[in-house]
Protein backbone atom coordinates (compact mmCIF):
# COMPACT_ATOMS: atom_id res chain seq x y z
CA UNK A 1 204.76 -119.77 151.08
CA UNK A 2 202.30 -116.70 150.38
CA UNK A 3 200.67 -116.36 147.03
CA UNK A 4 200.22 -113.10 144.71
CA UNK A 5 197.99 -113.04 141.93
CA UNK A 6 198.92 -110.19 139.41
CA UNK A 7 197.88 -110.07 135.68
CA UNK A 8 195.13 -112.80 136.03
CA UNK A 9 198.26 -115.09 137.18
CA UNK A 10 198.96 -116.60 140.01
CA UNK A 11 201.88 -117.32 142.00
CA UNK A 12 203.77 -118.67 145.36
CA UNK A 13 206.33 -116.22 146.30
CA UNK A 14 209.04 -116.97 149.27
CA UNK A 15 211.74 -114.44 150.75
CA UNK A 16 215.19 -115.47 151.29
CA UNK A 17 218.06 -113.73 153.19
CA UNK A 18 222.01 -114.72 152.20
CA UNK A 19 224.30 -113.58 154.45
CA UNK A 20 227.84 -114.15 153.14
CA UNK A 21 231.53 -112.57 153.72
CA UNK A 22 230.51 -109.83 150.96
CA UNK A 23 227.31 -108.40 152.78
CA UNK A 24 224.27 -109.50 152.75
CA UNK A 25 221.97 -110.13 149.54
CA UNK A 26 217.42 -110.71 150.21
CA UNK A 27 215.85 -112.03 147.01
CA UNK A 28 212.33 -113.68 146.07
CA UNK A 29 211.31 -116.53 144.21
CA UNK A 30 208.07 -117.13 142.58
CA UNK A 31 207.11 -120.17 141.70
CA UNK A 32 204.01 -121.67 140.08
CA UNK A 33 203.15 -125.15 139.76
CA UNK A 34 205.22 -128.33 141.05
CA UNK A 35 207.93 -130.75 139.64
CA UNK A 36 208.36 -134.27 141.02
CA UNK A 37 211.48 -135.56 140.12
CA UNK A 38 212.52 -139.55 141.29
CA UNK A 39 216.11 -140.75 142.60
CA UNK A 40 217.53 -143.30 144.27
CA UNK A 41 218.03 -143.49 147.93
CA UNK A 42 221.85 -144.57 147.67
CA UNK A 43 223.15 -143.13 144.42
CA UNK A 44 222.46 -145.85 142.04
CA UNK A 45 220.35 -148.31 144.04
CA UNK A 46 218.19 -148.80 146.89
CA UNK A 47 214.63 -147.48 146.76
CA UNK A 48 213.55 -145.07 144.59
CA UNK A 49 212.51 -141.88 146.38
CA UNK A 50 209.87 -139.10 144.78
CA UNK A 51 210.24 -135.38 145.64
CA UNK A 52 207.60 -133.06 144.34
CA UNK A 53 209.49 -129.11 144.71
CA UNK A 54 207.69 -126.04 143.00
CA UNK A 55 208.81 -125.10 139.94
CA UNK A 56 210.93 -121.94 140.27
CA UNK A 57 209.57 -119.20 137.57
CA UNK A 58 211.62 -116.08 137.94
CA UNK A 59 213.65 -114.29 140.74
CA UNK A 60 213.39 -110.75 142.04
CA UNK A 61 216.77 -109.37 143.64
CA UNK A 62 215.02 -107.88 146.21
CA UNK A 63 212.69 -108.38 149.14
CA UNK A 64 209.18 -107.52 147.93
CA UNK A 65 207.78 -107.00 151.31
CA UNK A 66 210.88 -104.65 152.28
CA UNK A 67 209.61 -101.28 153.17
CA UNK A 68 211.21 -99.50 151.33
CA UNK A 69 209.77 -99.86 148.42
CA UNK A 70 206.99 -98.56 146.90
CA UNK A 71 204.23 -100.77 145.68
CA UNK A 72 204.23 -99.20 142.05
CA UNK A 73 208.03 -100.49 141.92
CA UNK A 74 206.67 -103.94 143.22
CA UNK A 75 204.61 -103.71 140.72
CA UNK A 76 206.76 -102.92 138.08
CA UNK A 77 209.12 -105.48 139.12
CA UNK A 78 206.70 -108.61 138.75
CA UNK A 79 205.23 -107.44 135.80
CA UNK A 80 208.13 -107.36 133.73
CA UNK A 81 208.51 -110.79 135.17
CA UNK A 82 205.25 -111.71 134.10
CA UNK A 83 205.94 -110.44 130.65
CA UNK A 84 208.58 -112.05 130.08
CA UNK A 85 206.94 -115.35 130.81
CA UNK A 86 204.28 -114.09 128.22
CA UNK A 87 207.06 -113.81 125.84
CA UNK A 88 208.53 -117.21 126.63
CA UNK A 89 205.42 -119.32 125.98
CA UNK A 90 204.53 -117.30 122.78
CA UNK A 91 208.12 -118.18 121.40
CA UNK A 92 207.04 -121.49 122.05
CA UNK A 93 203.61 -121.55 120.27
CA UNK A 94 205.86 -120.57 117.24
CA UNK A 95 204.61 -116.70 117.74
CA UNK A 96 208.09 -114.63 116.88
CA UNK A 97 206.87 -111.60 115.75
């Protein structure tokens, strides 16, 4: 994973590629931080097994290292992102208007 830092956040960002019978679809995920998250080995019993994954923040519908696009579009893409995680954790603190 590569990491971006953009508005004094930063992030992991990976690239994906979906090829399916209507065409083919590139997106990116950011994540930030991890999640560990415990199951069982056989459904219900046997050892319990820990997986720590990144914690998915937001997806762009687009490859961000495409050429194609401009960096100010980039840019204007992750941002908006970024704000709307802003918004999320002030609706949290209690902050609606």
């Amino acid at each position: 994973m590569k990491t971006l830092t953009i508005n004094n956040r930063t992030f992991e960002y990976e690239t994906f590629y979906d090829v399916s019978e209507y065409g083919t679809h590139e997106y990116t995920e950011f994540y930030q931080g991890t999640i560990t998250k415990t199951r069982k080995m056989f459904w219900f019993f046997g050892p319990e097994i820990i997986e720590v994954k990144p914690r998915l923040v937001f997806t762009i519908y687009s490859d961000i290292e495409d050429k194609n696009y401009t960096k100010k579009q980039v840019r204007g893409w992750i941002e908006r992102q970024v704000e709307l995680l802003d918004r999320e954790e002030e609706i949290q603190r209690g902050e609606i208007i």
